[in-house]
N, C-alpha and C. Protein backbone atom coordinates (compact mmCIF):
# COMPACT_ATOMS: atom_id res chain seq x y z
N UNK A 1 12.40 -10.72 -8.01
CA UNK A 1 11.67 -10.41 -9.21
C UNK A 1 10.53 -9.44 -8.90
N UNK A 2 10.56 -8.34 -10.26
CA UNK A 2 9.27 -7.57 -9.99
C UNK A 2 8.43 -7.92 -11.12
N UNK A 3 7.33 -8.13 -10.46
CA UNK A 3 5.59 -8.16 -11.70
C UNK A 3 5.68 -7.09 -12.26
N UNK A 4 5.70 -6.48 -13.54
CA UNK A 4 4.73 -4.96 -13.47
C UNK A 4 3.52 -5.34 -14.60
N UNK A 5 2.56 -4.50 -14.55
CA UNK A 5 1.51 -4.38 -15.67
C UNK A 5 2.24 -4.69 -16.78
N UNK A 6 1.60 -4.59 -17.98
CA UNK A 6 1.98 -4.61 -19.39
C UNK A 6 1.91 -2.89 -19.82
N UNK A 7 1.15 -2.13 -19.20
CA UNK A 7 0.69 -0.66 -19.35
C UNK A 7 2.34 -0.26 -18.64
N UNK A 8 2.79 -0.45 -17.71
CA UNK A 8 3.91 0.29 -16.66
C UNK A 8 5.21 -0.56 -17.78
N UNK A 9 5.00 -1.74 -18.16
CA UNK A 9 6.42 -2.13 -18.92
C UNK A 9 6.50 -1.29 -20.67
N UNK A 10 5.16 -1.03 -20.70
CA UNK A 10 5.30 0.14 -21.92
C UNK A 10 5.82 1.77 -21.82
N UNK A 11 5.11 2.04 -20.57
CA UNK A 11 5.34 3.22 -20.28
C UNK A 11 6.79 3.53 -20.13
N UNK A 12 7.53 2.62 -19.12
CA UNK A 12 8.71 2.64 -18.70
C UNK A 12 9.76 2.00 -20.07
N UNK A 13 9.57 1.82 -21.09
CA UNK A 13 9.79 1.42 -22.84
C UNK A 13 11.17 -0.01 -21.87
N UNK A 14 10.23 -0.80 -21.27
CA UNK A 14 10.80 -1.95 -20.66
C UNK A 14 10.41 -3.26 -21.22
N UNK A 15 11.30 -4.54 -21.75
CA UNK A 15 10.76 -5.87 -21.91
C UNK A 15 10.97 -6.78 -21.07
N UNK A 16 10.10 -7.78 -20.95
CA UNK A 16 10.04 -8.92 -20.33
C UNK A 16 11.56 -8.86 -19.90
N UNK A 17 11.91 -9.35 -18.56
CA UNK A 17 13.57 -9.94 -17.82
C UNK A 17 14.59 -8.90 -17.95
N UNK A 18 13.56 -7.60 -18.20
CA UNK A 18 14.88 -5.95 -18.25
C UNK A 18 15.62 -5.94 -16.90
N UNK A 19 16.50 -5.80 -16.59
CA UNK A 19 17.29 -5.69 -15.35
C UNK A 19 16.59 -4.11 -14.65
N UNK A 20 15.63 -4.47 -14.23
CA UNK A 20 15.70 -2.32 -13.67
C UNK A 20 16.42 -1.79 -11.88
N UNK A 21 16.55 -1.17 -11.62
CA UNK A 21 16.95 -1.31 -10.28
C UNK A 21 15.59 -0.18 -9.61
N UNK A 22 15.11 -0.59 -8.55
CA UNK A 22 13.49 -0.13 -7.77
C UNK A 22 13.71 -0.01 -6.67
N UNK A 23 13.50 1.60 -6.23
CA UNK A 23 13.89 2.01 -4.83
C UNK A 23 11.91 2.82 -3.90
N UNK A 24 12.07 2.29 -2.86
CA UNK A 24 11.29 2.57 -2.36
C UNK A 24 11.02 3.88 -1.65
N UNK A 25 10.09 4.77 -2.19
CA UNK A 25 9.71 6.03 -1.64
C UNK A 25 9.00 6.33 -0.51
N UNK A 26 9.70 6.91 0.50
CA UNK A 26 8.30 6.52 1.64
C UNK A 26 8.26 8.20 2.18
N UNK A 27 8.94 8.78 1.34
CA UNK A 27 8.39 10.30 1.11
C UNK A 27 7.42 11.45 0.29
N UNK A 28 6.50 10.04 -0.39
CA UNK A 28 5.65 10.89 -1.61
C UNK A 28 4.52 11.28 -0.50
N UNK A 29 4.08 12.58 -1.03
CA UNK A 29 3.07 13.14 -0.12
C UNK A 29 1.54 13.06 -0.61
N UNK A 30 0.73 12.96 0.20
CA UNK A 30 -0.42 13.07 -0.22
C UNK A 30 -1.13 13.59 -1.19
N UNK A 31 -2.55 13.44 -1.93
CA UNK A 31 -2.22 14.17 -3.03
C UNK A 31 -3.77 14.68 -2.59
N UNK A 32 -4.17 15.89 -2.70
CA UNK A 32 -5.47 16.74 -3.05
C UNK A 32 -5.88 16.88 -4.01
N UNK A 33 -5.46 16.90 -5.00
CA UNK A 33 -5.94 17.30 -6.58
C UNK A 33 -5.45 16.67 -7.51
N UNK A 34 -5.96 16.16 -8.65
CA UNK A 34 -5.12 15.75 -9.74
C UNK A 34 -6.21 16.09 -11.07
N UNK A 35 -5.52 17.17 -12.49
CA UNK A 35 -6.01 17.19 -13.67
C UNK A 35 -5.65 16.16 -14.72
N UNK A 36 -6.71 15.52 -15.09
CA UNK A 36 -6.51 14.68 -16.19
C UNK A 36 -7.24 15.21 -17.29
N UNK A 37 -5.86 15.08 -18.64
CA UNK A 37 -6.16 15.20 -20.01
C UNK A 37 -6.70 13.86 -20.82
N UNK A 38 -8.26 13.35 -20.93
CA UNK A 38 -8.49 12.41 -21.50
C UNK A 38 -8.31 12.24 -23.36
N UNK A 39 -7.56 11.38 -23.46
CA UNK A 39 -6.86 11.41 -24.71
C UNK A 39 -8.43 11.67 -25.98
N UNK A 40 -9.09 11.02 -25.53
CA UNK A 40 -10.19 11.11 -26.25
C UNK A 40 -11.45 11.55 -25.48
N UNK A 41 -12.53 12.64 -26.54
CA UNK A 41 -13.47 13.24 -25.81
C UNK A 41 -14.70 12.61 -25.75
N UNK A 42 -14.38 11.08 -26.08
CA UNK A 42 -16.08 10.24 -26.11
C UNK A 42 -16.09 10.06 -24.44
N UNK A 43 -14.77 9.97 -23.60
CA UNK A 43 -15.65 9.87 -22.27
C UNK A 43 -15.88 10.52 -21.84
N UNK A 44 -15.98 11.84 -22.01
CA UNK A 44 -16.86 12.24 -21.10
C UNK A 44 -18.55 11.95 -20.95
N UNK A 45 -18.97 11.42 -22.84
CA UNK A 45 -19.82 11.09 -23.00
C UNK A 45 -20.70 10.17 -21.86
N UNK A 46 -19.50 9.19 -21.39
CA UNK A 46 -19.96 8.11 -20.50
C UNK A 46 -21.19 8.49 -19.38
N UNK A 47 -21.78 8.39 -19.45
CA UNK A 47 -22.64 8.46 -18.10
C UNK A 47 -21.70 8.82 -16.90
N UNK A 48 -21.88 9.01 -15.91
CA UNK A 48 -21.46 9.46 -14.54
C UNK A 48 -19.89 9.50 -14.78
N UNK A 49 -19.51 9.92 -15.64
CA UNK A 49 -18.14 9.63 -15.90
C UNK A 49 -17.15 9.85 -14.56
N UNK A 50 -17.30 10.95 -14.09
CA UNK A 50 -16.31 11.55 -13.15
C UNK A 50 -16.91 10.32 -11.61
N UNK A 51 -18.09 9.66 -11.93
CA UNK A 51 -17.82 8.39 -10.69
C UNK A 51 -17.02 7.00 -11.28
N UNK A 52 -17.12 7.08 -12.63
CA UNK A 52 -16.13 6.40 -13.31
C UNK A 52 -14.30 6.48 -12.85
N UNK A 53 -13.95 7.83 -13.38
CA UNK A 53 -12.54 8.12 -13.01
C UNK A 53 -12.83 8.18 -11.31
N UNK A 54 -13.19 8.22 -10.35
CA UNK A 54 -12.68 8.21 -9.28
C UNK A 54 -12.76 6.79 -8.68
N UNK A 55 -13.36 5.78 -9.17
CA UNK A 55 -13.35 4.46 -8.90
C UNK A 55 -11.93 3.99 -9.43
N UNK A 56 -11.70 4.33 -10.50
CA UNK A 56 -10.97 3.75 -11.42
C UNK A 56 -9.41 4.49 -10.58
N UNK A 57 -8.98 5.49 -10.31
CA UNK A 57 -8.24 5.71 -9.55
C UNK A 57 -7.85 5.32 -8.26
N UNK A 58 -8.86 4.50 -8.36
CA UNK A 58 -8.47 3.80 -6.56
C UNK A 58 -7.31 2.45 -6.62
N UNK A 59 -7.22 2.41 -7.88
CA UNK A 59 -6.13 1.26 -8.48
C UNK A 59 -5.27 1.49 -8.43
N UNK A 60 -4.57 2.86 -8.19
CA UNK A 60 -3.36 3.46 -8.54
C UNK A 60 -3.02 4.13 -6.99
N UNK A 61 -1.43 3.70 -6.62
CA UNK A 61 -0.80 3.82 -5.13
C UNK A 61 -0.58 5.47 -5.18
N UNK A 62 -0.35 5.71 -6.44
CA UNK A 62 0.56 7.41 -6.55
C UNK A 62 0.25 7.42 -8.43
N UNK A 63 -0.05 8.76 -8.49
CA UNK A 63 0.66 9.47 -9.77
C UNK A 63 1.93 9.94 -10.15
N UNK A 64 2.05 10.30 -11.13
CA UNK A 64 3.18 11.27 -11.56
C UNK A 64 2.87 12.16 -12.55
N UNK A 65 3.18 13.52 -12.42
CA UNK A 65 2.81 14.44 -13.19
C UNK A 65 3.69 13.90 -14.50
N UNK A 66 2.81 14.26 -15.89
CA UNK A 66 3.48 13.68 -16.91
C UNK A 66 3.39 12.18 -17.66
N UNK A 67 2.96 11.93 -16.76
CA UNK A 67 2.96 10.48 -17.08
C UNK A 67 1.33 10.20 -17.94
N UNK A 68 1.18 8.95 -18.45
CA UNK A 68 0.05 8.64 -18.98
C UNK A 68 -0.42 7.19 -18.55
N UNK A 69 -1.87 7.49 -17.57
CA UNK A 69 -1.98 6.06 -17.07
C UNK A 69 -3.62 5.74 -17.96
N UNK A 70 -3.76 4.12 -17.96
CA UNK A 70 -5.14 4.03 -18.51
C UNK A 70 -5.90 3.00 -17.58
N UNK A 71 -7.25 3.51 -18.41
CA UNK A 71 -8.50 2.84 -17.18
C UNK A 71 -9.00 2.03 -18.12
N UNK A 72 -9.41 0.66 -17.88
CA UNK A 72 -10.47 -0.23 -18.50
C UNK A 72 -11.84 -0.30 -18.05
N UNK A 73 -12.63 0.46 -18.98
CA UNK A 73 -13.85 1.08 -18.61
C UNK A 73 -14.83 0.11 -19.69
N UNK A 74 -15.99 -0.29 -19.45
CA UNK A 74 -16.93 -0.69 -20.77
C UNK A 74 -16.39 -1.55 -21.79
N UNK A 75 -15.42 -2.22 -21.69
CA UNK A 75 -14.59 -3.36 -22.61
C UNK A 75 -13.62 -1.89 -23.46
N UNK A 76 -13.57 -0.88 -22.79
CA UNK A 76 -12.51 -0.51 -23.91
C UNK A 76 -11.13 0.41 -22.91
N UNK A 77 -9.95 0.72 -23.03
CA UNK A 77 -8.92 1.38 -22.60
C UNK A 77 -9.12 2.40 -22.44
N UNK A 78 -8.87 3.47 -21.45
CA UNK A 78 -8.99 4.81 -22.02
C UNK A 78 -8.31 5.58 -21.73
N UNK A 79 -7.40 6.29 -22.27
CA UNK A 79 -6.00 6.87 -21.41
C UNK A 79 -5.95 8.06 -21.50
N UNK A 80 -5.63 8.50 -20.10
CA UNK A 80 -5.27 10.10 -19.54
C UNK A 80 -4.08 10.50 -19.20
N UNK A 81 -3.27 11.62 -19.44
CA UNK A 81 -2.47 12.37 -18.95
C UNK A 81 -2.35 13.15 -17.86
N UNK A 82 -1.80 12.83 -16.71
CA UNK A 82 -1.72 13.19 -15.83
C UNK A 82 -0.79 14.40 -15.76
N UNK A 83 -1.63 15.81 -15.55
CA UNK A 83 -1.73 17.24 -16.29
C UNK A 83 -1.01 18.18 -15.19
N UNK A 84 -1.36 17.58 -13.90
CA UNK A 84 -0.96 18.60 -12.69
C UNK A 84 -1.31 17.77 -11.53
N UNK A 85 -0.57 18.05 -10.36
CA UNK A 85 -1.27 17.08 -9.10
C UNK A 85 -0.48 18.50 -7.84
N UNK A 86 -1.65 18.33 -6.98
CA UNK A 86 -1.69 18.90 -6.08
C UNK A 86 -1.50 18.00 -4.82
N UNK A 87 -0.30 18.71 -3.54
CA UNK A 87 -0.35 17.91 -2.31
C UNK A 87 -1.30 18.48 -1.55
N UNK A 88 -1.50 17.53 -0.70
CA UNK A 88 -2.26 17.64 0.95
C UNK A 88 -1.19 18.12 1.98
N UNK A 89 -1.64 19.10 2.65
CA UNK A 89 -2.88 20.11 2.95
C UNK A 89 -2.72 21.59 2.37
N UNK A 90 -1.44 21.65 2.08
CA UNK A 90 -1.23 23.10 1.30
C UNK A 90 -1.84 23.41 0.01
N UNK A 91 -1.97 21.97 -0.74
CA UNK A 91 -2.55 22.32 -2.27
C UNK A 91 -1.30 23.05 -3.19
N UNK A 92 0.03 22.54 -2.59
CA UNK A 92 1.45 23.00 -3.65
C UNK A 92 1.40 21.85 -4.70
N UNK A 93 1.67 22.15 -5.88
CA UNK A 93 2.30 21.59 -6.69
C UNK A 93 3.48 20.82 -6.78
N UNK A 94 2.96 19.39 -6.93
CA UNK A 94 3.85 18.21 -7.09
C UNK A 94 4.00 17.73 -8.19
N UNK A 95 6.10 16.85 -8.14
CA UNK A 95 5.45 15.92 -9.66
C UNK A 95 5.26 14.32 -9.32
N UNK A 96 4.59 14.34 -7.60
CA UNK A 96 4.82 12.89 -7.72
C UNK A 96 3.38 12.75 -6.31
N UNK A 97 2.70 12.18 -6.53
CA UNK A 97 1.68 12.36 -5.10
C UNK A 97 1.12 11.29 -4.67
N UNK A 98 0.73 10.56 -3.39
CA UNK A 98 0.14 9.54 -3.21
C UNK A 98 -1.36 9.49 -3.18
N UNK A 99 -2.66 8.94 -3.92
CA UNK A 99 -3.21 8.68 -3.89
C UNK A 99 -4.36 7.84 -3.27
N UNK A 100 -3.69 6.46 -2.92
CA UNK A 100 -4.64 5.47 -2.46
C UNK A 100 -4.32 6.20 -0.80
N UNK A 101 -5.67 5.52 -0.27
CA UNK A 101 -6.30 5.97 0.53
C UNK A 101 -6.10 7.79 1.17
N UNK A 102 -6.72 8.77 -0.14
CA UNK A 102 -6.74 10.08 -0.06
C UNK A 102 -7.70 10.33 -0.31
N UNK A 103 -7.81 11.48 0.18
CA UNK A 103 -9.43 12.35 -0.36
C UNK A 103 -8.94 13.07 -1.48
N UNK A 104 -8.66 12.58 -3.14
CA UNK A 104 -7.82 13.23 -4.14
C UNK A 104 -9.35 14.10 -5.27
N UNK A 105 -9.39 15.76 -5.15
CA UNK A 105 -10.43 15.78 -6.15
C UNK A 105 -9.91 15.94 -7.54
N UNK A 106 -10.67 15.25 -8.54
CA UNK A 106 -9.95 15.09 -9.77
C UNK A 106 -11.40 15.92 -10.95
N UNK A 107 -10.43 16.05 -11.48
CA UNK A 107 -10.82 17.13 -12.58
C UNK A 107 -10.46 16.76 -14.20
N UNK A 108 -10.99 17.01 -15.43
CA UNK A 108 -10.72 17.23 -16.38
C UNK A 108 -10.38 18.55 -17.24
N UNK A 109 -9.11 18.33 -17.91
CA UNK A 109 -9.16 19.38 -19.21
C UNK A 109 -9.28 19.04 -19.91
N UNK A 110 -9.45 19.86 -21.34
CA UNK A 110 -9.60 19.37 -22.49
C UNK A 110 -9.40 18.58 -23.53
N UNK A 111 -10.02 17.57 -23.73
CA UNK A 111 -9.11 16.25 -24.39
C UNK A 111 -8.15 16.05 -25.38
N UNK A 112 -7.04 15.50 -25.59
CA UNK A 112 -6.19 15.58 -26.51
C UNK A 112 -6.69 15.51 -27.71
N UNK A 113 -7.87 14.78 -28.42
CA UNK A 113 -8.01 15.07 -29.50
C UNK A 113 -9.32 16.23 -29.66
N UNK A 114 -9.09 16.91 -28.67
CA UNK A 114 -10.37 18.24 -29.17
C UNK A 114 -9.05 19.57 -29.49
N UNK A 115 -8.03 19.24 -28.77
CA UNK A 115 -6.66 20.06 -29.18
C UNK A 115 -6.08 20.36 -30.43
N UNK A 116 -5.85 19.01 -30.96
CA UNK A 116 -5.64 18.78 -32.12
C UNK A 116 -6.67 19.03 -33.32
N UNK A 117 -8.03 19.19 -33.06
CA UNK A 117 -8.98 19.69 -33.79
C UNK A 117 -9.32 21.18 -33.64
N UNK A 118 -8.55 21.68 -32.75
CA UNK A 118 -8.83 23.53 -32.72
C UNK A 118 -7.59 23.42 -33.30
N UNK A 119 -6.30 23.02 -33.20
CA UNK A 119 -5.03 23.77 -33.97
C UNK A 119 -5.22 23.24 -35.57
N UNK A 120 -5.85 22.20 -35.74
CA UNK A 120 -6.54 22.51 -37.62
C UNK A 120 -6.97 23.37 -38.27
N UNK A 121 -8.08 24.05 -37.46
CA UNK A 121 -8.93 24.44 -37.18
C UNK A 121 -8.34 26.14 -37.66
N UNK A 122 -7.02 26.25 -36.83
CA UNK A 122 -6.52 27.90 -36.89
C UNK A 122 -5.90 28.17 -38.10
């Protein structure tokens, strides 16, 4: 039997006792960089935010470009899109990178709903 989050059995559009079959990667490469699209633009508001997201990433073994993971920050969810990830030591473009225990620098773009308020907007 595998545990997963309730966040990873959504993501993966999985229910409780799904049969999945789980293969182990022991080729994902390090990761140097990763851009996150925060769905909403109140965090950046947060105080020290960016010591926020790099704490909060220490939870997570690997990314995946594409994917959408969330952080429980201040009693509330807050979810980012994982925009681009860079490997160690070349800095090439990956869609899959390991994280925990990396020196990963992380960055923001522009939040999904400031997007949606410039294409009104035009």
């Amino acid at each position: 039997y595998v545990f997963l989050p309730h966040w990873m059995l959504h993501a993966l559009a999985l229910r409780p006792r799904d049969v999945v079959d789980v293969r182990l990667l022991q080729t994902v490469p390090a990761g140097s960089g990763v851009k996150l699209r925060p769905h909403s633009s109140e965090f950046v508001s947060i105080g020290n935010h960016q010591a926020v997201l790099e704490t909060e990433l220490k939870h997570y073994s690997s990314l995946t470009r594409g994917s959408t993971i969330p952080f429980r920050y201040a009693g509330k969810v807050w979810l980012f899109d994982v925009v681009d990830l860079r490997s160690s030591p070349r800095g090439e473009r990956v869609d899959v990178a390991k994280v925990q225990d990396c020196d990963i620098a992380a960055e923001f773009v522009r939040a999904k709903d400031q997007l949606k308020k410039k294409k009104r907007d035009d």
